[in-house]
N, C-alpha and C. Protein backbone atom coordinates (compact mmCIF):
# COMPACT_ATOMS: atom_id res chain seq x y z
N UNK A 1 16.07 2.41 -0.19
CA UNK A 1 15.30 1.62 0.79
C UNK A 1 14.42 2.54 1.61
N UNK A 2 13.19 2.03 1.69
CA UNK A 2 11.98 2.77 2.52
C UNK A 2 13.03 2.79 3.95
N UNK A 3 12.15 4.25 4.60
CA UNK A 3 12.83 4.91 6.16
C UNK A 3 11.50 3.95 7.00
N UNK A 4 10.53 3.78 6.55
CA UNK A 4 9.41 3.25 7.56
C UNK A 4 9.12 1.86 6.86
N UNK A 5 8.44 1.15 8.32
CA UNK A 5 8.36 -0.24 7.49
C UNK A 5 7.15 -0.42 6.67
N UNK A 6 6.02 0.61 6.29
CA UNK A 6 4.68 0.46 5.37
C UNK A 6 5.32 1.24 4.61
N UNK A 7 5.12 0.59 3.63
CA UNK A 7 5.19 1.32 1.87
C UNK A 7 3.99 1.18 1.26
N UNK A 8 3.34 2.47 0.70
CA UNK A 8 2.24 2.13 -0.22
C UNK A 8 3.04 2.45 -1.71
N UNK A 9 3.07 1.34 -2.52
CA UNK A 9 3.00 1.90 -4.04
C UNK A 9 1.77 1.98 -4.65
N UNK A 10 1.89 2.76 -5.52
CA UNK A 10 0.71 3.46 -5.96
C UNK A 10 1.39 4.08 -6.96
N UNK A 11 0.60 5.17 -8.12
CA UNK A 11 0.61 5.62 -9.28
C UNK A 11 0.48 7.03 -9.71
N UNK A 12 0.63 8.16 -9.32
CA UNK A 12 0.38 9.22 -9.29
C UNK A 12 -0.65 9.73 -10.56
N UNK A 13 -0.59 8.93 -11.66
CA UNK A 13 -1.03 9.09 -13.26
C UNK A 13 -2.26 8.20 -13.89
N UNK A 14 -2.87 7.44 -12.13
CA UNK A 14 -3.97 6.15 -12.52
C UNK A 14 -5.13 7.21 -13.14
N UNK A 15 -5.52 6.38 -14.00
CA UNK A 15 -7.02 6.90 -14.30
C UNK A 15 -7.87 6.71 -13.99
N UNK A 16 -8.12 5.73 -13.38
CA UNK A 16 -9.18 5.10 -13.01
C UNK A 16 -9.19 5.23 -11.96
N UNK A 17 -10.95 5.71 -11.28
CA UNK A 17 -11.27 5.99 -10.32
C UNK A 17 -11.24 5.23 -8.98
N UNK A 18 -11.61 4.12 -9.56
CA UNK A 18 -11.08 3.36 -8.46
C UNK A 18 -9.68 3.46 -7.79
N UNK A 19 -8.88 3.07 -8.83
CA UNK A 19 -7.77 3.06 -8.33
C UNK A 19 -7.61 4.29 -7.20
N UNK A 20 -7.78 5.47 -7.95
CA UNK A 20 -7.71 6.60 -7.04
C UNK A 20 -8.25 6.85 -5.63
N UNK A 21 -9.50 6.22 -6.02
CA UNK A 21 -10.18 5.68 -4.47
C UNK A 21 -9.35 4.99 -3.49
N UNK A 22 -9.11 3.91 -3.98
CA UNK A 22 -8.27 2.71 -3.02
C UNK A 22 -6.91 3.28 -2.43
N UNK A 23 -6.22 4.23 -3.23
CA UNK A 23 -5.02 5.31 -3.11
C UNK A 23 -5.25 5.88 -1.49
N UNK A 24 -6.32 6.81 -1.87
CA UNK A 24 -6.66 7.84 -1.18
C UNK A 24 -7.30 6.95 0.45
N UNK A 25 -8.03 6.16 0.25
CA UNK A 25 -8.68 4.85 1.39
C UNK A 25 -7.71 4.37 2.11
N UNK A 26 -6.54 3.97 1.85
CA UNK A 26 -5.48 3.61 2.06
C UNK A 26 -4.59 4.23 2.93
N UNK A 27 -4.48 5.48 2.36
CA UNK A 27 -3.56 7.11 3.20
C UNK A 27 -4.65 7.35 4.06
N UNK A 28 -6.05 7.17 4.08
CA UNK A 28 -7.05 7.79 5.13
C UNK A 28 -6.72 7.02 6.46
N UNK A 29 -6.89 5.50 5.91
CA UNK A 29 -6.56 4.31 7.09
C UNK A 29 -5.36 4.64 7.97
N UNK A 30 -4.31 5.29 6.93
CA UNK A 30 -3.38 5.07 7.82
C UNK A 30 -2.84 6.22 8.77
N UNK A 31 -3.13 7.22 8.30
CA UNK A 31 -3.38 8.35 8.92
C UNK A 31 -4.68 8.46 10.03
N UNK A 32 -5.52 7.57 9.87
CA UNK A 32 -6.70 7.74 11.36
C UNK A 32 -5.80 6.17 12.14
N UNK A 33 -4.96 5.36 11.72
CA UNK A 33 -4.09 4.48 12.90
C UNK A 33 -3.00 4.87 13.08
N UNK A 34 -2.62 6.69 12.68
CA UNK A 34 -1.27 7.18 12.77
C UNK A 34 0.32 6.02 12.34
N UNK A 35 -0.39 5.36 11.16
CA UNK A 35 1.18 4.63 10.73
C UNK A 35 1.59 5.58 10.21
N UNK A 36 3.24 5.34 10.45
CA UNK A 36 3.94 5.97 9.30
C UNK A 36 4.20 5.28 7.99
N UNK A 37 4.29 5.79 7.07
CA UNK A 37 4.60 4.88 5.79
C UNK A 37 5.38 5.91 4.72
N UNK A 38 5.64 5.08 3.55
CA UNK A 38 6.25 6.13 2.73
C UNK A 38 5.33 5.97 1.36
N UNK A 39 5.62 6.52 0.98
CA UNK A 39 4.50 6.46 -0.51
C UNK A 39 5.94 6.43 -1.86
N UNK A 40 5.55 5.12 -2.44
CA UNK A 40 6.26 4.90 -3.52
C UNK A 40 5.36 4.89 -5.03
N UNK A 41 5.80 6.06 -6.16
CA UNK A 41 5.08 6.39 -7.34
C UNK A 41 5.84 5.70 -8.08
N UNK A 42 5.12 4.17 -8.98
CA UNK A 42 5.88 3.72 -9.82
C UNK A 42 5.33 4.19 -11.18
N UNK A 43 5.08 5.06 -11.68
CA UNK A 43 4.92 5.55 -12.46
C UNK A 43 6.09 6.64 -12.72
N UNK A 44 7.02 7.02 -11.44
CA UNK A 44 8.13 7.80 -11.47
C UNK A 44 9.25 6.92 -11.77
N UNK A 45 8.91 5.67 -10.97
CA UNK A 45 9.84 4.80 -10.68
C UNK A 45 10.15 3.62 -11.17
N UNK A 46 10.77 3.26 -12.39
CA UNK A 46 9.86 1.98 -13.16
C UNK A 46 11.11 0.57 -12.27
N UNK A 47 12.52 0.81 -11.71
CA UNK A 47 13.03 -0.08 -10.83
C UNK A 47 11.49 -0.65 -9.64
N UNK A 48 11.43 0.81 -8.79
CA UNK A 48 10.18 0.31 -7.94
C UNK A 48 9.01 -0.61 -8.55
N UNK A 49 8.61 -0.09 -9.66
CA UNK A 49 7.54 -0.53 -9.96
C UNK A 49 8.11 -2.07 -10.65
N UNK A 50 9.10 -2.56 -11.12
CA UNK A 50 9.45 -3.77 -11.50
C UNK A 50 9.52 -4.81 -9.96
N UNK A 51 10.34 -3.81 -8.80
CA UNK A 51 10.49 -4.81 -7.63
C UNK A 51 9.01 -5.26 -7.62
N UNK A 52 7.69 -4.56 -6.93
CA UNK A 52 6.35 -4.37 -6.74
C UNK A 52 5.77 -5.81 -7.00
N UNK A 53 6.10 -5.77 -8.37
CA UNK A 53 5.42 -6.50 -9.33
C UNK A 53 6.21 -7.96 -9.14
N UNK A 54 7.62 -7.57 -9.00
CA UNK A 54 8.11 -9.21 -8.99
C UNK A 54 7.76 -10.00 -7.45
N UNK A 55 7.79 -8.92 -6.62
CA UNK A 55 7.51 -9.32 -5.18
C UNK A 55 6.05 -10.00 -4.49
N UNK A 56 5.20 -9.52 -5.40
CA UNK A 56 4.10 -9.60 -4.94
C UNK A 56 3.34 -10.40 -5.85
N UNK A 57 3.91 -10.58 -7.24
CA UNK A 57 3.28 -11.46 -8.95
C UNK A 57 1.70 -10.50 -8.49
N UNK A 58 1.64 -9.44 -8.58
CA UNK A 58 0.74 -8.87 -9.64
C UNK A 58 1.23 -7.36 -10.16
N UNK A 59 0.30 -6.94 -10.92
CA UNK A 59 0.50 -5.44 -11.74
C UNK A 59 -0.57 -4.31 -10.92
N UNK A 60 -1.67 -5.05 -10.25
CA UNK A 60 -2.67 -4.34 -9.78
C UNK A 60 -1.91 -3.63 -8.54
N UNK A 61 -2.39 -1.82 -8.47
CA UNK A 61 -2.19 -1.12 -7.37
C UNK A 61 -3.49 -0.37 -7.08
N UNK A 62 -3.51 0.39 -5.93
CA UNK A 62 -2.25 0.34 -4.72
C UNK A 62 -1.75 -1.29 -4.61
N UNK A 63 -0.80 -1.19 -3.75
CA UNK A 63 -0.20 -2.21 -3.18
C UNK A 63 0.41 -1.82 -1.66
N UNK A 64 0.27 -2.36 -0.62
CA UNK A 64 0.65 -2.45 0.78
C UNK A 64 2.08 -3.30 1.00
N UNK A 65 3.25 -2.57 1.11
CA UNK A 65 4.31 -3.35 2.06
C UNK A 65 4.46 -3.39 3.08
N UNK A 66 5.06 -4.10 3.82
CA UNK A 66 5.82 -4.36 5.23
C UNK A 66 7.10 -4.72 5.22
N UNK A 67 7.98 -4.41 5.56
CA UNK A 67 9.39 -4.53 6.13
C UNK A 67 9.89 -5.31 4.50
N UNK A 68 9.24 -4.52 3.31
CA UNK A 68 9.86 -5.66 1.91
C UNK A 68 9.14 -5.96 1.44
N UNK A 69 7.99 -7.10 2.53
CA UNK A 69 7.41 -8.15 1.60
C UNK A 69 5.87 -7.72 1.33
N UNK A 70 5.36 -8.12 -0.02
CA UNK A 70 4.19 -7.87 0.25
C UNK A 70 3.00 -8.19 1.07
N UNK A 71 2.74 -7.34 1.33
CA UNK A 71 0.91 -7.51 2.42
C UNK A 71 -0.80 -7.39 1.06
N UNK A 72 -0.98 -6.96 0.61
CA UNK A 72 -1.57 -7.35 0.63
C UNK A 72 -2.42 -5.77 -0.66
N UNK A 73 -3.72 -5.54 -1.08
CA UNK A 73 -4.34 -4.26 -1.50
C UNK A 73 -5.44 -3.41 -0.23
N UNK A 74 -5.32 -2.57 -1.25
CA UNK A 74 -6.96 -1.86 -0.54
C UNK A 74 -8.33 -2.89 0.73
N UNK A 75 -8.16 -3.80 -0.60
CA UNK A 75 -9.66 -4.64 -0.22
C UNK A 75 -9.34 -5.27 1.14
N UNK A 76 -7.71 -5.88 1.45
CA UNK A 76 -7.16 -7.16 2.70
C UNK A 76 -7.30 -6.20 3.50
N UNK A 77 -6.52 -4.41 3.53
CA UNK A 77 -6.50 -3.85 4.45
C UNK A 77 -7.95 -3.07 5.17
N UNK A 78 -9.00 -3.16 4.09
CA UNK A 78 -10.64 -3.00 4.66
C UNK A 78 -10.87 -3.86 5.62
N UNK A 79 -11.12 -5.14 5.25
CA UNK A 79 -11.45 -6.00 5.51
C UNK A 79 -11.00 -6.46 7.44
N UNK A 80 -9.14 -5.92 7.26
CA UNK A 80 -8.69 -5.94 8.72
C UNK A 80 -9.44 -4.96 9.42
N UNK A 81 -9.19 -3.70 8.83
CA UNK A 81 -9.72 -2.56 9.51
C UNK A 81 -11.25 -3.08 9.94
N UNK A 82 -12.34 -3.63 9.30
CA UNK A 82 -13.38 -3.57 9.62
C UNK A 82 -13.85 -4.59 10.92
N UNK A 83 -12.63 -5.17 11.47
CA UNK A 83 -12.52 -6.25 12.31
C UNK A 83 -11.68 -5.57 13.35
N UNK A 84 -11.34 -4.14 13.01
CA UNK A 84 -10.47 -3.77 14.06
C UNK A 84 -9.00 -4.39 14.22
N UNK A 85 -8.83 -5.21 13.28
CA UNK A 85 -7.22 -5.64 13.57
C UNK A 85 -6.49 -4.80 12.55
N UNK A 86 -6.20 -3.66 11.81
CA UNK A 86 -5.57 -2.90 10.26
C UNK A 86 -3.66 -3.04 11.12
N UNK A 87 -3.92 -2.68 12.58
CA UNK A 87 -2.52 -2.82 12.56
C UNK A 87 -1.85 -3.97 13.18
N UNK A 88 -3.01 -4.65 13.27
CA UNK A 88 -2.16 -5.98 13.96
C UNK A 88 -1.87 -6.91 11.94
N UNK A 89 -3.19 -6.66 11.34
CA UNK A 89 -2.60 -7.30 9.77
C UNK A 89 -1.56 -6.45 8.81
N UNK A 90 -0.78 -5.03 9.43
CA UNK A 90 0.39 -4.42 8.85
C UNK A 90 1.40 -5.41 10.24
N UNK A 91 1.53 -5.91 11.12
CA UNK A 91 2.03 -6.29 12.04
C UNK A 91 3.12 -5.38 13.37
N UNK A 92 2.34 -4.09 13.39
CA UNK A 92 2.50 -3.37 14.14
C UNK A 92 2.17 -3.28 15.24
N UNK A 93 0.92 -4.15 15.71
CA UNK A 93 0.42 -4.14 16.79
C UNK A 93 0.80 -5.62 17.63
């Protein structure tokens, strides 16, 4: 069980640039709103990466948790950020 309540899963082995983008966009966000989070590699982890997938019904990462449940990708957490709410839509604020 995650020590913090944001979990990013993510892929250590994506190829695709994007993906890698949205990875890296993700850790930038949360590091300039000082969350803590933990970073989960389901590519290490194929239990993690089965919860991920059953929790949230998709395969697409990154992926954003909160306290378990899923929140949301890359694009939901832009979108807050660009409105100024990123930690009131992780529900930290």
């Amino acid at each position: 069980m995650s020590s913090n309540r944001v979990v990013l899963y993510y892929s250590s082995v994506a190829g695709m640039t994007k993906i890698k983008k949205a990875q890296t966009r993700i850790q930038d966000l949360f590091a300039a709103h000082k969350v803590a989070y933990d970073l989960i590699d389901i590519a290490a982890d194929e239990e993690a990466k089965l919860f991920m997938q059953r929790k949230s019904g998709k395969t697409v990462i990154p992926q954003i948790f909160v306290d378990g449940e899923y929140k949301g990708t890359c694009e939901e957490l832009d979108e807050a950020n660009e409105c100024g709410e990123a930690l009131k839509w992780l529900g930290l604020a």
